[in-house]
Protein backbone atom coordinates (compact mmCIF):
# COMPACT_ATOMS: atom_id res chain seq x y z
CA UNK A 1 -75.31 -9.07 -8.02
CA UNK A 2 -74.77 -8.83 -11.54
CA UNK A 3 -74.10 -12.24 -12.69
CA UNK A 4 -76.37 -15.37 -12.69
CA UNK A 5 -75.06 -17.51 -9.60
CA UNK A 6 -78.02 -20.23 -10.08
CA UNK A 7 -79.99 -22.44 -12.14
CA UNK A 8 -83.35 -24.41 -11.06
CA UNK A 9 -83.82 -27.50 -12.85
CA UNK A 10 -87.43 -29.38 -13.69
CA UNK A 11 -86.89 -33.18 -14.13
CA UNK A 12 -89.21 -35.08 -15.99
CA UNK A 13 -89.00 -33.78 -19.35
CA UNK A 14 -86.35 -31.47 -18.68
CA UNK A 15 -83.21 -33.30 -17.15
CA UNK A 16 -84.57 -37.09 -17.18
CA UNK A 17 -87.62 -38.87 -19.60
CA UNK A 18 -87.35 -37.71 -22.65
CA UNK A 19 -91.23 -36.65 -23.45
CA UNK A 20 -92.38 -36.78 -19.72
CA UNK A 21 -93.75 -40.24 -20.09
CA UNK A 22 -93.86 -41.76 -16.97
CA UNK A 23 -96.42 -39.62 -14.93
CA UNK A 24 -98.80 -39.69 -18.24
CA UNK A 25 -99.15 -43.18 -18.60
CA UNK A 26 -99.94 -43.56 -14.77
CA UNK A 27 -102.62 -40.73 -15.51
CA UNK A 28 -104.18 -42.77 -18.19
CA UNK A 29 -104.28 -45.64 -16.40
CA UNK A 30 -105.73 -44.27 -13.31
CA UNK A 31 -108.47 -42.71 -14.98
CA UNK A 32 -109.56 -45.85 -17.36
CA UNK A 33 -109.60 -48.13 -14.20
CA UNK A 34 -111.91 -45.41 -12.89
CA UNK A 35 -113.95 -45.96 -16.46
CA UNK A 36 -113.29 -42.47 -17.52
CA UNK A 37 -111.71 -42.25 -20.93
CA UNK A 38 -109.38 -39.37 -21.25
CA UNK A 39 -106.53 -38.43 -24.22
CA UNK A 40 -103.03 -37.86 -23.77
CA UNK A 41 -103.62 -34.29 -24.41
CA UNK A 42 -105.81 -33.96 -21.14
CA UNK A 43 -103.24 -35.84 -19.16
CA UNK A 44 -100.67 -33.33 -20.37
CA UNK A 45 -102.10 -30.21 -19.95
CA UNK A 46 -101.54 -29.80 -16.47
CA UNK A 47 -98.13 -31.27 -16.39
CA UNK A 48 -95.42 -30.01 -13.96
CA UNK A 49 -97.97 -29.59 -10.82
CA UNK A 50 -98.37 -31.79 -7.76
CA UNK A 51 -99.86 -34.97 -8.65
CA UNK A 52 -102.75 -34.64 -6.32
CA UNK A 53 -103.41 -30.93 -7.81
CA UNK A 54 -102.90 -32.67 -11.41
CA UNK A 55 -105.78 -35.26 -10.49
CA UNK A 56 -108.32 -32.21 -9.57
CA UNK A 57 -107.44 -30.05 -12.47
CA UNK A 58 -108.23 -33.28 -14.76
CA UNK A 59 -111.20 -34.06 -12.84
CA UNK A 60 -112.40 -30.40 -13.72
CA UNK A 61 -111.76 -30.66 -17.24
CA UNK A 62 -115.35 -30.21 -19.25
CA UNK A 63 -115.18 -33.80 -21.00
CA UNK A 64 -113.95 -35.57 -18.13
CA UNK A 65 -116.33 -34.08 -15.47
CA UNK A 66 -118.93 -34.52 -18.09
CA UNK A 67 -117.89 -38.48 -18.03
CA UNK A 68 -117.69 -38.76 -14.07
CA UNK A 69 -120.94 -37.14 -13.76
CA UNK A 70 -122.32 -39.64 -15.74
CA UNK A 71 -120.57 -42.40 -14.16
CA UNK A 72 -121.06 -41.56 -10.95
CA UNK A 73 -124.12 -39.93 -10.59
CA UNK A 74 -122.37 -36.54 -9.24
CA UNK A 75 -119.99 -34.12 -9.96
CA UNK A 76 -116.84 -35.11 -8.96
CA UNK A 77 -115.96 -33.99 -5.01
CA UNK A 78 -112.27 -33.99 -2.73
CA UNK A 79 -113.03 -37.81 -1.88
CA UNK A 80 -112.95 -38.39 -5.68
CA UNK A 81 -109.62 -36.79 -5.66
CA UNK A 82 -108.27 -38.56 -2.90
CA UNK A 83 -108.92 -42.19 -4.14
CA UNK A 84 -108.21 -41.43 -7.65
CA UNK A 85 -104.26 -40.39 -5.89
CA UNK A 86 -104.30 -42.98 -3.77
CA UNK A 87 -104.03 -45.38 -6.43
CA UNK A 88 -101.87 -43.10 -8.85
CA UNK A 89 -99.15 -43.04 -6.82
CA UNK A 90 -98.07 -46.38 -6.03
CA UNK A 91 -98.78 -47.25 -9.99
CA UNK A 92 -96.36 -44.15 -11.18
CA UNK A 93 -93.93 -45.24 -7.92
CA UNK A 94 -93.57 -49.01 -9.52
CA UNK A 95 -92.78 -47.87 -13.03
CA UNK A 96 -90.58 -44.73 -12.26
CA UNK A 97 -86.96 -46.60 -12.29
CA UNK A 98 -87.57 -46.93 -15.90
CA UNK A 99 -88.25 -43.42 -16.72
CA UNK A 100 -84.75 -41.86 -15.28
CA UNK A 101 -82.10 -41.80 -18.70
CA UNK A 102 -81.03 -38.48 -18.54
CA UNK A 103 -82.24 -35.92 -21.85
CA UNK A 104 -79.17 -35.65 -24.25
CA UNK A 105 -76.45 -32.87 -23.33
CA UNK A 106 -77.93 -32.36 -19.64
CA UNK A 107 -74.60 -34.03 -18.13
CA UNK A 108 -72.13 -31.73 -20.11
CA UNK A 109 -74.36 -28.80 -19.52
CA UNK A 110 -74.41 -29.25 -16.00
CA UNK A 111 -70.54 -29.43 -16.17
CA UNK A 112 -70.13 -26.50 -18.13
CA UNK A 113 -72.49 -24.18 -15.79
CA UNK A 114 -70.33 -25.54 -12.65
CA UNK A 115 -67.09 -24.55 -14.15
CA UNK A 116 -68.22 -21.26 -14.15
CA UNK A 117 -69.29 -21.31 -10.76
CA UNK A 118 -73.10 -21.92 -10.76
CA UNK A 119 -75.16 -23.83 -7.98
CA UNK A 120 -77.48 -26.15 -9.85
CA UNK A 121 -81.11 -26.50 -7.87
CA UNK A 122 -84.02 -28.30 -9.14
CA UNK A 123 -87.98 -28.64 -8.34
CA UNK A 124 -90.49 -30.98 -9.51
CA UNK A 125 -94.15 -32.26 -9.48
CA UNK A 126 -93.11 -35.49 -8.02
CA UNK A 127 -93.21 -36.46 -4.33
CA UNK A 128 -89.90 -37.09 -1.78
CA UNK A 129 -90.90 -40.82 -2.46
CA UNK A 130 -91.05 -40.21 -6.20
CA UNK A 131 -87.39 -37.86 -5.75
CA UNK A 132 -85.87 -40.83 -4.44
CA UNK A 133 -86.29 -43.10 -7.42
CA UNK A 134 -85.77 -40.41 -9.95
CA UNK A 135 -82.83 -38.99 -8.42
CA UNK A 136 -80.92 -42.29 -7.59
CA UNK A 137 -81.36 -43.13 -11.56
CA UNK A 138 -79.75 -39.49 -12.42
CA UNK A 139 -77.20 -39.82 -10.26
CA UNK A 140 -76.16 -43.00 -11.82
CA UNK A 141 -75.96 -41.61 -14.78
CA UNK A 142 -73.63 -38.70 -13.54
CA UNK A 143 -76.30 -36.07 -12.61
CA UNK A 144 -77.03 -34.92 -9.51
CA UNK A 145 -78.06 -31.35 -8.65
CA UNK A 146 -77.05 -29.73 -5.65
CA UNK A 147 -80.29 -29.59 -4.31
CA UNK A 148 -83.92 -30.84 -4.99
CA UNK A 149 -87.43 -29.78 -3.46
CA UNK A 150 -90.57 -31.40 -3.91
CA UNK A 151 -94.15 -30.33 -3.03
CA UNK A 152 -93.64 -32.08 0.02
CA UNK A 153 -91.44 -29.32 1.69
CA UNK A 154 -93.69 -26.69 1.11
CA UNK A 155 -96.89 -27.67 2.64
CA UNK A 156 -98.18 -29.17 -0.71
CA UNK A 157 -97.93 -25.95 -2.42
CA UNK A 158 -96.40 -26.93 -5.91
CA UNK A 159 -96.52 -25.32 -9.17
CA UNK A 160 -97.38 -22.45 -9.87
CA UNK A 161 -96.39 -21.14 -6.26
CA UNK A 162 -92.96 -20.08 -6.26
CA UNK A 163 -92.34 -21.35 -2.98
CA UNK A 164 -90.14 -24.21 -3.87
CA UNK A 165 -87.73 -21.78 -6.05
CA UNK A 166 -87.09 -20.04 -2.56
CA UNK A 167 -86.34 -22.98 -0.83
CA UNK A 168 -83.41 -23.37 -3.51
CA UNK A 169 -82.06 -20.02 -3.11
CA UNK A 170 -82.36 -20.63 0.54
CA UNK A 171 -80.69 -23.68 0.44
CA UNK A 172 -78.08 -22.59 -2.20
CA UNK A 173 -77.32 -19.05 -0.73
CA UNK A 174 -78.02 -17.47 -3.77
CA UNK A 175 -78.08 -14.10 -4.05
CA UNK A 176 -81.30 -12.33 -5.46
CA UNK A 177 -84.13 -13.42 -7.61
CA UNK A 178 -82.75 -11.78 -10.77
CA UNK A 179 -79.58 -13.81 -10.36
CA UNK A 180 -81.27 -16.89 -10.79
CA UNK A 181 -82.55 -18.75 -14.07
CA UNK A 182 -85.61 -21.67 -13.62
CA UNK A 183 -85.58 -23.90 -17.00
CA UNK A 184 -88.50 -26.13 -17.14
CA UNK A 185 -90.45 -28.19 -19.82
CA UNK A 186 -94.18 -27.25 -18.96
CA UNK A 187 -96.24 -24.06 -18.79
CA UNK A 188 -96.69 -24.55 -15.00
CA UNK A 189 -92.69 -24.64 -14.76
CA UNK A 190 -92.75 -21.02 -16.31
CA UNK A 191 -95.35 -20.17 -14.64
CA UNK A 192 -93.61 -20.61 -11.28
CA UNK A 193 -90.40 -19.31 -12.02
CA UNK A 194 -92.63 -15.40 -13.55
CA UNK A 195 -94.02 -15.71 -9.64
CA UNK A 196 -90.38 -16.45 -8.12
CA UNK A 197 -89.69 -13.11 -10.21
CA UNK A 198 -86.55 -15.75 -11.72
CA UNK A 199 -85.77 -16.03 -14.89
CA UNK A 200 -88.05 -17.77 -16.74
CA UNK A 201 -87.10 -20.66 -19.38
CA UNK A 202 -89.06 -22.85 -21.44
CA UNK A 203 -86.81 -25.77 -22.96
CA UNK A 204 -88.54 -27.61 -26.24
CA UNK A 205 -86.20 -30.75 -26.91
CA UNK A 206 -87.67 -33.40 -24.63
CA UNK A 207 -90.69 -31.62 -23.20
CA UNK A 208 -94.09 -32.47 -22.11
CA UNK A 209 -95.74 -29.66 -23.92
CA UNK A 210 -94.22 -31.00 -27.34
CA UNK A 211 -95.56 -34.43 -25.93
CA UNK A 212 -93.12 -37.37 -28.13
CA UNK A 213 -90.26 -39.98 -27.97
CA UNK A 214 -87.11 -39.38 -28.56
CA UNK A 215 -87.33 -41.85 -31.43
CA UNK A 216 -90.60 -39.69 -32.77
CA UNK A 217 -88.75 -36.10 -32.50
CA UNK A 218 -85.16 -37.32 -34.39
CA UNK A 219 -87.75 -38.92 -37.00
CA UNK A 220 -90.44 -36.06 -37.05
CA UNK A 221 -90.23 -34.49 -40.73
CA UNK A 222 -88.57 -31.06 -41.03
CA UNK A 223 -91.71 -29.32 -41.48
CA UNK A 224 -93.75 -30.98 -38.82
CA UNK A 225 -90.70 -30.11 -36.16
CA UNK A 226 -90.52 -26.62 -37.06
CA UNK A 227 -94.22 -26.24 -36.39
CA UNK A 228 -94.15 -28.06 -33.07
CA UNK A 229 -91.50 -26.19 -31.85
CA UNK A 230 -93.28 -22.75 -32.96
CA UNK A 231 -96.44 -24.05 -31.12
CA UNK A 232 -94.09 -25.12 -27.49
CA UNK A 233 -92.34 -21.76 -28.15
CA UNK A 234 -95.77 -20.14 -28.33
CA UNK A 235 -97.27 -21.88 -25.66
CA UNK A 236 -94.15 -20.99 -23.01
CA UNK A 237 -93.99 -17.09 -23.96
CA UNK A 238 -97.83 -16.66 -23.76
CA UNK A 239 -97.16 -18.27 -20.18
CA UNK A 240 -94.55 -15.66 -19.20
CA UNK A 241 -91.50 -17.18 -20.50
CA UNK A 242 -88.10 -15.18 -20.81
CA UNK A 243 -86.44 -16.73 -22.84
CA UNK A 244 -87.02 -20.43 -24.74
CA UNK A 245 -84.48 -22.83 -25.58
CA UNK A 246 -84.69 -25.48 -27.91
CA UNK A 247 -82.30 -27.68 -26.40
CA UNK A 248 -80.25 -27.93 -23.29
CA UNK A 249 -77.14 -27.40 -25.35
CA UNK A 250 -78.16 -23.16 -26.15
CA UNK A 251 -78.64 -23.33 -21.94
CA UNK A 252 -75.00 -21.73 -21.32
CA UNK A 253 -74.93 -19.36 -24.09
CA UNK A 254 -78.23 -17.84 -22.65
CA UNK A 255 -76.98 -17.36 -19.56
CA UNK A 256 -74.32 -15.59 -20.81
CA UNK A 257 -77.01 -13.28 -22.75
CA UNK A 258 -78.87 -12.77 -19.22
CA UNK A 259 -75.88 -11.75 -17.68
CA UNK A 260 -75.21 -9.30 -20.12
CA UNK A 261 -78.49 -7.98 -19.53
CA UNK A 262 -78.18 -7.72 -15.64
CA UNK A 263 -75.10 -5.80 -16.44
CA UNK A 264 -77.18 -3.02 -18.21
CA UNK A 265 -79.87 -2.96 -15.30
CA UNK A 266 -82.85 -5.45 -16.49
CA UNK A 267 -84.70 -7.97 -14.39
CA UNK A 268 -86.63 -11.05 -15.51
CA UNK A 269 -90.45 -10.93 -16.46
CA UNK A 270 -92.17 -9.77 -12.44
CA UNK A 271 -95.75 -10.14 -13.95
């Protein structure tokens, strides 16, 4: 048990969508219909959890409760929740197909971990519904991991629980917590993988918590990128992070690291 024998994959922002776009502009839209005016950086923050818990952590946001108070004539309640979710998800399920190109080097990094014998799982904040979209684009594109999890198959526990990391090492017969690595592009994906007591890896390149295009990052001044980079960086290791990556491409060099470091006796960040 010495070795890494696994890797859990995010998706949005991580593997597919380049800036995590798709689930933010539902967000915003949801909430304007609603008459609530909230920024990109509120629709953000609680990026990588179930949609529905997404919704509620919004809702309890202090300038966006302040809003729907106002609106509404009460603080915001379940119902409120509910409806707001109801309509989310068939707006995010019509635009999804065009949110599935793959991030750059996630195809050849894939390959590479294979070759050396690694399953490849995966988790997400989407729904089975959502999956089926998303992962029909990424196999088209020559990705397709060897297993995925949503929300949905574990009681609507998502991020932070742990609980669909297990169901990947269940499914994938891997060997022990330590021996598996969760990369992920939001503080709730690290945040999951310190309570699986995995390895725990923030990747920068493509993320929501650096929040732009792929267009806007290649174009982003020198400067400006090394500062958003420092603040992602900062943001994953105050969350628990391990390790964090720039870009997929460092992904099997790391694991390389980690394995040297099982071989002298550590374990991954346990809280």
């Amino acid at each position: 048990m010495n070795e890494v024998d696994g890797v859990i994959f995010d998706w949005a922002g991580t593997t597919v969508d380049f800036g995590c776009f798709a689930p933010v502009q539902a967000f915003l839209k949801v909430f304007a219909d609603a008459g609530i005016a909230v920024t990109v950086e509120e629709a953000r923050l609680p990026m990588g959890m179930l949609k529905r818990d997404h919704i509620r952590t919004m809702l309890a946001m202090p300038q966006i409760s302040s809003q729907w108070t106002k609106k509404i004539g009460r603080p915001f309640a379940e119902e409120d929740v509910e409806a707001l979710h109801e309509r989310f998800e068939p707006l995010l399920l019509s635009s999804l197909e065009n949110y599935t190109k793959l991030l750059p080097a996630v195809r050849e990094t894939v390959h590479l971990l294979r070759q050396k014998g690694l399953k490849i799982g995966s988790t997400t904040g989407y729904t089975d519904s959502m999956m089926q979209i998303v992962a029909k684009g990424a196999k088209e594109q020559g990705y397709e991991p060897d297993f995925w999890v949503t929300p949905d198959s574990t009681a609507s526990y998502g991020r932070p629980y742990p609980y669909m990391i297990f169901k990947n090492m269940e499914a994938l017969r891997l060997k022990a917590p330590w021996t598996v690595v969760k990369v992920g592009d939001t503080v709730a994906d690290v945040q999951e993988g310190v309570r699986a007591c995995v390895w725990s890896v923030g990747v920068v390149a493509g993320s929501s918590q650096l929040g732009l295009s792929e267009t806007e990052f290649e174009e982003l001044p020198v400067p400006e990128t090394i500062e958003k980079i420092k603040r992602a960086e900062q943001a994953f290791f105050s969350a628990g992070a391990d390790f964090v990556i720039t870009s997929m491409k460092e992904l099997p060099e790391l694991i390389e690291c980690i394995n040297g470091l099982l071989q002298e006796g550590k374990r991954p960040y346990a809280g």
